[in-house]
Protein backbone atom coordinates (compact mmCIF):
# COMPACT_ATOMS: atom_id res chain seq x y z
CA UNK A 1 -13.52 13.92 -32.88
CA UNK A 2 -11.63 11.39 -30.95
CA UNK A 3 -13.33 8.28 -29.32
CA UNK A 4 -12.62 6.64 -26.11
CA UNK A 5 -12.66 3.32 -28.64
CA UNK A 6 -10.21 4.80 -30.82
CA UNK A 7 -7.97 5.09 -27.52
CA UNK A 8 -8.56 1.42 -26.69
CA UNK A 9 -7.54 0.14 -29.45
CA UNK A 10 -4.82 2.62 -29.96
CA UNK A 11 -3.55 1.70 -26.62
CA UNK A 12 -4.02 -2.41 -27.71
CA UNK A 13 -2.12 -1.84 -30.78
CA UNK A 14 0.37 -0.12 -28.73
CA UNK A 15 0.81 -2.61 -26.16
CA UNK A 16 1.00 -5.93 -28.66
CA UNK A 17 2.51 -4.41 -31.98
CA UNK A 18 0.38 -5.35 -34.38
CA UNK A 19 -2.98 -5.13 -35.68
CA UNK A 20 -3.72 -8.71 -35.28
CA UNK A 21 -2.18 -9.70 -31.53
CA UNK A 22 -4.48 -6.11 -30.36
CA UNK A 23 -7.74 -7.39 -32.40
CA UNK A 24 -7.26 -10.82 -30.73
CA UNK A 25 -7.14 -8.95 -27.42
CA UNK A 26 -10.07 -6.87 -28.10
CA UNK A 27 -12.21 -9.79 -29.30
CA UNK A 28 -12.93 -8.50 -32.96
CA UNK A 29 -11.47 -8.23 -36.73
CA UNK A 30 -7.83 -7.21 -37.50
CA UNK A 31 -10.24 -4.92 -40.34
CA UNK A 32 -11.76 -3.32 -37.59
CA UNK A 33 -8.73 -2.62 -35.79
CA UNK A 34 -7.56 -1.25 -38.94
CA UNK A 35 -10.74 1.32 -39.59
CA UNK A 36 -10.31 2.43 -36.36
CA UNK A 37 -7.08 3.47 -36.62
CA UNK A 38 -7.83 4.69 -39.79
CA UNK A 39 -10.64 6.88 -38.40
CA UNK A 40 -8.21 7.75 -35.12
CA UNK A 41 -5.88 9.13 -37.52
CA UNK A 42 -7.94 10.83 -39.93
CA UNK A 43 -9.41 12.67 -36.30
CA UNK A 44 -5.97 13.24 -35.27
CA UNK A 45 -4.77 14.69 -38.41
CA UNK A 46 -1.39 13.36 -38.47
CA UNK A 47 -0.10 9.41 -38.82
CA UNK A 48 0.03 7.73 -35.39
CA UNK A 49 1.73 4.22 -36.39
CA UNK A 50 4.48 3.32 -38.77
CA UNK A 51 4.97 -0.14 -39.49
CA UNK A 52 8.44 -1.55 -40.33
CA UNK A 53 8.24 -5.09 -41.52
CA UNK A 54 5.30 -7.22 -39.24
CA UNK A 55 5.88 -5.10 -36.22
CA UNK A 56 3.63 -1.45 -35.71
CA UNK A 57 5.53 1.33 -33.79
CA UNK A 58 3.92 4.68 -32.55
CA UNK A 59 4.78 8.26 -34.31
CA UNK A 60 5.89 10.83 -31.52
CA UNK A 61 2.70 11.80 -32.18
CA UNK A 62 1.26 8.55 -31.22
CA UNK A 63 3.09 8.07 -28.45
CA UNK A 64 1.85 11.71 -27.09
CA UNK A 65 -1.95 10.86 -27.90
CA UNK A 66 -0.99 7.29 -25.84
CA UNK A 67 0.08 8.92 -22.78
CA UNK A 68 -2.77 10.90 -22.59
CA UNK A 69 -5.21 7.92 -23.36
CA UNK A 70 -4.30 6.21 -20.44
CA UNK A 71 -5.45 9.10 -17.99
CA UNK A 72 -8.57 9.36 -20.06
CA UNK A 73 -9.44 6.17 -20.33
CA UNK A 74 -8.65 5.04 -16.50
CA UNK A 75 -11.01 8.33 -15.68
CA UNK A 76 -13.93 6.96 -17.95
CA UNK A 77 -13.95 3.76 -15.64
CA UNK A 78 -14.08 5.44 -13.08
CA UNK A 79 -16.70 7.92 -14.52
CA UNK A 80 -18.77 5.31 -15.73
CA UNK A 81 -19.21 3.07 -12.63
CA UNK A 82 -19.50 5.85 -10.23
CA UNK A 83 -22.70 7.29 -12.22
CA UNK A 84 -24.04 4.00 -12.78
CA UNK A 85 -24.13 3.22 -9.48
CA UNK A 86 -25.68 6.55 -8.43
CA UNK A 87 -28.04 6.15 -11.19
CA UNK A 88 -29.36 2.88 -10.09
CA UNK A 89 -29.15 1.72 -13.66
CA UNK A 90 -27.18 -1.60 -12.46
CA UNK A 91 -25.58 -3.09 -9.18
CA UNK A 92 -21.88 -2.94 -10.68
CA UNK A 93 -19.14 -4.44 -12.41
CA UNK A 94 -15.65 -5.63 -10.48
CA UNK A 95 -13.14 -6.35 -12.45
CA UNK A 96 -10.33 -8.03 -10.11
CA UNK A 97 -6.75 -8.87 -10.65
CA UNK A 98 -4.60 -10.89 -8.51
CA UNK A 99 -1.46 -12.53 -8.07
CA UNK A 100 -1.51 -16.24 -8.22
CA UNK A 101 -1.41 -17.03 -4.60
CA UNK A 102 -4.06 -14.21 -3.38
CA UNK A 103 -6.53 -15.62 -6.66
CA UNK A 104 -6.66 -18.80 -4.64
CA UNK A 105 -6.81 -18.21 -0.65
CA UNK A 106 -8.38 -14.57 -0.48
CA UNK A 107 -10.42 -14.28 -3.68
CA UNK A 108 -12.88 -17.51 -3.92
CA UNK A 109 -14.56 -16.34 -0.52
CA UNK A 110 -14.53 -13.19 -0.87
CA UNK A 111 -16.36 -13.02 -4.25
CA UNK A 112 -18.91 -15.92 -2.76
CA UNK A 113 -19.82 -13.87 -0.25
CA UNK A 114 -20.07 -10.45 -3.03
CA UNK A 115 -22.00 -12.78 -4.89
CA UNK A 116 -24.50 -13.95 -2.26
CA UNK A 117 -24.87 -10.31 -0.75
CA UNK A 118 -25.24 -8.45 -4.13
CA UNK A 119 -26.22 -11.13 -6.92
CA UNK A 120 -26.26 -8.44 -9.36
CA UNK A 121 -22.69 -7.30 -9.55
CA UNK A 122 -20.77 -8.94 -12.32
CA UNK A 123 -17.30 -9.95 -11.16
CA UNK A 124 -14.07 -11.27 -13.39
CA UNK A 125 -11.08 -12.00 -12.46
CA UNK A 126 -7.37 -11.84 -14.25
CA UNK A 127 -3.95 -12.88 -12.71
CA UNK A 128 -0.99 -10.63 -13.03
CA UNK A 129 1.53 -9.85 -10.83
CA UNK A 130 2.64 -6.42 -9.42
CA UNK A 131 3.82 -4.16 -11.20
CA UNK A 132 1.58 -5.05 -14.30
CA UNK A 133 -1.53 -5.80 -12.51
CA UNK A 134 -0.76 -2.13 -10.47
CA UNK A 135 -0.70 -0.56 -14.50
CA UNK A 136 -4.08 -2.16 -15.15
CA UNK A 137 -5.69 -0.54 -12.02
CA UNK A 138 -4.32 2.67 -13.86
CA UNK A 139 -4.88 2.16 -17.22
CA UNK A 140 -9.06 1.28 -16.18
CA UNK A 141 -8.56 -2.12 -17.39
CA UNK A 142 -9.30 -3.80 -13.24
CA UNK A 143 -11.53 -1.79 -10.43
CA UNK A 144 -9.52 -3.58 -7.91
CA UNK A 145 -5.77 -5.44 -7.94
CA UNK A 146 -4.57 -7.42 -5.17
CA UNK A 147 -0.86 -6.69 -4.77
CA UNK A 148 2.02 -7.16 -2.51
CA UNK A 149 5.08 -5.03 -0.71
CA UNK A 150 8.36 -5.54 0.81
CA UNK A 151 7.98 -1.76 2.14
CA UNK A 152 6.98 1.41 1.75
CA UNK A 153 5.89 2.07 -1.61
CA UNK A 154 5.80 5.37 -2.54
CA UNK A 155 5.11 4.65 -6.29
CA UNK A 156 1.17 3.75 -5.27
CA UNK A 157 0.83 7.06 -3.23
CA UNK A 158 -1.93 7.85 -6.28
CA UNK A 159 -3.93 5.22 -5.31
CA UNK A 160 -6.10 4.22 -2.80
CA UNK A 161 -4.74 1.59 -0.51
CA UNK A 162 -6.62 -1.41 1.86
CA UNK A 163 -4.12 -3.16 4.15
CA UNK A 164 -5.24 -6.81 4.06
CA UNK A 165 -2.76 -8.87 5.92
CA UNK A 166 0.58 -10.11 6.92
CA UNK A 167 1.85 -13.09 4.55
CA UNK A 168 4.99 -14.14 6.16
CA UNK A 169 7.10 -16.19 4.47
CA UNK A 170 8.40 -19.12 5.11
CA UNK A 171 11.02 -21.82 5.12
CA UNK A 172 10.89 -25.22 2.23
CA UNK A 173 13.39 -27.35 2.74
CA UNK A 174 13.69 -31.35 2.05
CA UNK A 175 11.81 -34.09 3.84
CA UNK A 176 15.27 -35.70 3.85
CA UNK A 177 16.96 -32.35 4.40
CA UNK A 178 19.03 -32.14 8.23
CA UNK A 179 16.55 -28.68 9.23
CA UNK A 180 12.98 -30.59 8.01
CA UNK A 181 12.82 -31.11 11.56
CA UNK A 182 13.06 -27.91 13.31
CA UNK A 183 10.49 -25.21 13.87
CA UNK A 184 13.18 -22.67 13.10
CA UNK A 185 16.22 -21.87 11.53
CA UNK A 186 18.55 -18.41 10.61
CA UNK A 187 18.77 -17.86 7.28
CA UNK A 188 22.62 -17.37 7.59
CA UNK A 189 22.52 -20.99 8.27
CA UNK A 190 21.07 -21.69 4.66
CA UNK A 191 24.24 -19.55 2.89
CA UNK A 192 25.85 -22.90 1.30
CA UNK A 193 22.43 -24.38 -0.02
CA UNK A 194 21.57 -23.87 -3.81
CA UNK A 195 18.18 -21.79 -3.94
CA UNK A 196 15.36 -21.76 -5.80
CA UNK A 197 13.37 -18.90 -6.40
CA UNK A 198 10.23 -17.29 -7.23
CA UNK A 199 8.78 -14.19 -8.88
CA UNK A 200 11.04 -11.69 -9.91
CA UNK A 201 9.93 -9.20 -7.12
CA UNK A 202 10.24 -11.83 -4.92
CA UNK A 203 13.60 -13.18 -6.38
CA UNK A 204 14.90 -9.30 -5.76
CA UNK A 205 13.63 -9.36 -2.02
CA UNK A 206 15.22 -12.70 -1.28
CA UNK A 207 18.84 -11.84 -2.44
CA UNK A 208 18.09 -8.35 -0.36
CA UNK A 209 17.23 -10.03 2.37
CA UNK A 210 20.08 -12.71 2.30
CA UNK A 211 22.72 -10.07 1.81
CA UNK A 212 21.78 -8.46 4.91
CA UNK A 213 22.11 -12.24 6.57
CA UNK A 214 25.86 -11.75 4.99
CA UNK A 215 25.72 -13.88 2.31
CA UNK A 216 24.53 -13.91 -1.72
CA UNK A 217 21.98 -16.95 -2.17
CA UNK A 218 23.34 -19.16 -5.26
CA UNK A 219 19.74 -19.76 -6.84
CA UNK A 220 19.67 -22.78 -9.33
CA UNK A 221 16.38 -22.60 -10.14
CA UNK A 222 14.00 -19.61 -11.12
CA UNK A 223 9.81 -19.89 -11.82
CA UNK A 224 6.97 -18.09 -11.03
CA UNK A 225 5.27 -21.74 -10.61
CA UNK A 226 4.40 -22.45 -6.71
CA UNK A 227 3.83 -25.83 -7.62
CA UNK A 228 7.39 -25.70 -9.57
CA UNK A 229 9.00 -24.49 -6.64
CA UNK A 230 7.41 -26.73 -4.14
CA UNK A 231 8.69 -29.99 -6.62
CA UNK A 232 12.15 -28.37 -7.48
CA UNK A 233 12.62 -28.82 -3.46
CA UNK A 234 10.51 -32.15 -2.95
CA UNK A 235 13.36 -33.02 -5.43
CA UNK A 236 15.82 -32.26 -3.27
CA UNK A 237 17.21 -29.71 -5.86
CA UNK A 238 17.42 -27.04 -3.20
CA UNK A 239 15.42 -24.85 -0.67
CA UNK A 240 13.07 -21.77 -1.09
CA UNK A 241 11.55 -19.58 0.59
CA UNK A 242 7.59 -18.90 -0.17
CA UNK A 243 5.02 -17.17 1.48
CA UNK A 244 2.43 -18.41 3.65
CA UNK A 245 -0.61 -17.56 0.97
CA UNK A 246 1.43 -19.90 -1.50
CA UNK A 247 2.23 -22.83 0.51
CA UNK A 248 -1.41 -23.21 1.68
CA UNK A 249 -2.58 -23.22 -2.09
CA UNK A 250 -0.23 -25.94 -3.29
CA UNK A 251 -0.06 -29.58 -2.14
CA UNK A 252 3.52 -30.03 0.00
CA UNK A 253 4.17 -33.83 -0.33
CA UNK A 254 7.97 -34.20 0.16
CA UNK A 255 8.96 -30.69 1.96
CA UNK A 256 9.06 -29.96 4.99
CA UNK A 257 8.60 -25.87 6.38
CA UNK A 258 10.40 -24.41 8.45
CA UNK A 259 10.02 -20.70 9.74
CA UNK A 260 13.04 -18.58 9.16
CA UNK A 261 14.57 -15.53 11.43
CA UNK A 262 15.03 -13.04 10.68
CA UNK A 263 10.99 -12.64 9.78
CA UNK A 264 10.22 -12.23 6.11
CA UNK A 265 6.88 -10.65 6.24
CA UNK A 266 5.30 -9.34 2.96
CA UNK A 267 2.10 -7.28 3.13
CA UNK A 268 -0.76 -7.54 1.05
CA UNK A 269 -3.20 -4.76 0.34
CA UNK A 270 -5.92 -4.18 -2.34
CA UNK A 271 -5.26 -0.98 -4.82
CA UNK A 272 -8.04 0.94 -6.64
CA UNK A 273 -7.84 4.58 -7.72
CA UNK A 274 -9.62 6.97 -5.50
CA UNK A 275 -12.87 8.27 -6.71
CA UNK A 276 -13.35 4.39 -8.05
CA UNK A 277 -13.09 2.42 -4.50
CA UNK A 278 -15.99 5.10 -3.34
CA UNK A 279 -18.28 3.34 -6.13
CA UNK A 280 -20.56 0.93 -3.82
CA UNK A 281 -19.57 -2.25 -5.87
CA UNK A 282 -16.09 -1.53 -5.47
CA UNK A 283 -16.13 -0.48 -2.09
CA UNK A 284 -18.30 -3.46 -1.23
CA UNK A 285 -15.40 -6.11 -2.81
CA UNK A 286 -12.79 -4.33 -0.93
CA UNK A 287 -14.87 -4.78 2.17
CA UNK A 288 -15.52 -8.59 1.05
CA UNK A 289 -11.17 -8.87 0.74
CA UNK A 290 -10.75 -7.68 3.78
CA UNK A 291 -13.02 -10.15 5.66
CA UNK A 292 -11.30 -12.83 3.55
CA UNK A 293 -8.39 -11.46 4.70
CA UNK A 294 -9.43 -11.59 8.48
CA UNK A 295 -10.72 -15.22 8.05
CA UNK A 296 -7.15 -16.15 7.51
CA UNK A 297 -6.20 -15.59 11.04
CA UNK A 298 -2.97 -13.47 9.79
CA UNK A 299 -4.11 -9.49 9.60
């Protein structure tokens, strides 16, 4: 018979390519990893992993049982917490994940306030960005991920989605720089600057958005590292655009901000799958985010 542990480590073997890197993300032996496989196998009748050299590939019939694990597995999570809380047998787990910026404005008040209202729940946190941390939510590996959108995004029509707020972003340019001192400027009027730029997401949305200002943004410098970005530009090494959630976590010393037309609003929500943001712990952390979000003066 196959067990929902087989899948998970199935699924960790899978994801890191070796017995080894998935027992170091599981927390236990690589000879565990290896019985279990050994036992997945012997349930599934047929070999699941090859290995060629040090790295571990999936069979076709791995790679069948693996597409189906994630389903299962994302629906045991969501099993699991729903009867617990019905049950009474425990006040909940919340498993968050966040993008860097969102882990340090929205996320410290919000689970302060879960904390103080239900002491019981047990709350983590991980960073990832979006797509990955959208995949976790899926896979049963976070209740709740705090993401981010350009637009529409009809890839997360599977999942339930809370509108938080508005992060618009905004101009860095210089201290020294000839705009520090206005309160606005068109982002045409940036074309000849060199660029640095963030995430890849948001590297893709910048160049979108600067070719619809009529030019292609010659960007220098690349990092998902606010703080990076913020002394790239201190630097005088070029200008960036961040958003609003990012500038207020970082220290600005050397920069000044300047808004920039046309608006370059991205909109944060929190994503959990259906039946799971009905769970009360769940539901009760989305309800904490959004307050969080309110506080912020920018829903």
């Amino acid at each position: 018979m196959i067990e929902a542990r087989h899948l998970r480590v199935l699924r960790a073997v899978a994801g890191t390519g070796s017995f080894s890197a998935a027992a170091r993300e599981l927390g236990c032996t690589q000879p565990a990893v290896s019985q279990q496989m050994k036992a997945l196998e012997q349930s599934a009748g047929t070999p699941l992993l090859v290995r060629a050299g040090r790295e571990t590939r999936l069979t076709e019939a791995g790679e069948a049982l693996l597409r189906h694990a994630t389903g299962i597995l994302a629906g045991l999570t969501a099993a699991e917490e729903e009867v617990a809380a019905l049950a009474g047998l425990r006040a909940g787990r919340v498993r968050l994940v966040s993008f860097p910026s969102g882990s340090s404005t929205l996320v410290p008040s919000a689970v302060a306030a879960m904390r103080a209202d239900h002491p019981g729940t047990r709350i983590s946190l991980v960073e990832a960005e979006p797509p990955r941390s959208v995949e976790m939510v899926r896979e049963g590996d976070a209740e709740i991920a705090l993401a981010f959108r350009y637009g529409p995004s009809p890839e997360w029509d599977d999942l339930a989605v809370r509108p938080l707020l508005n992060d618009r972003l905004v101009g860095l340019v210089p201290r020294t720089h000839r705009f520090a001192g206005r309160e606005e400027v068109g982002l045409a009027t940036l074309a000849e600057e060199p660029w640095i730029a963030g995430c890849p997401r948001c590297r893709r949305h910048l160049v979108e958005v600067c070719e619809e200002a009529g030019f292609t943004p010659r960007i220098d410098f690349a990092t998902d590292d606010y703080p990076a970005v913020v002394g790239l530009v201190g630097a005088g090494l070029g200008v960036a655009v961040l958003p609003e959630l990012a500038v207020a976590s970082v220290r600005t010393e050397g920069v000044g901000t300047v808004r920039v037309t046309p608006l370059m609003p991205r909109e944060v929500v929190a994503l959990a799958l259906p039946d799971l943001a009905r769970a009360p712990a769940v539901a009760a952390m989305l309800d904490r985010l959004a307050l969080a979000a309110n506080a912020t003066g920018r829903t």
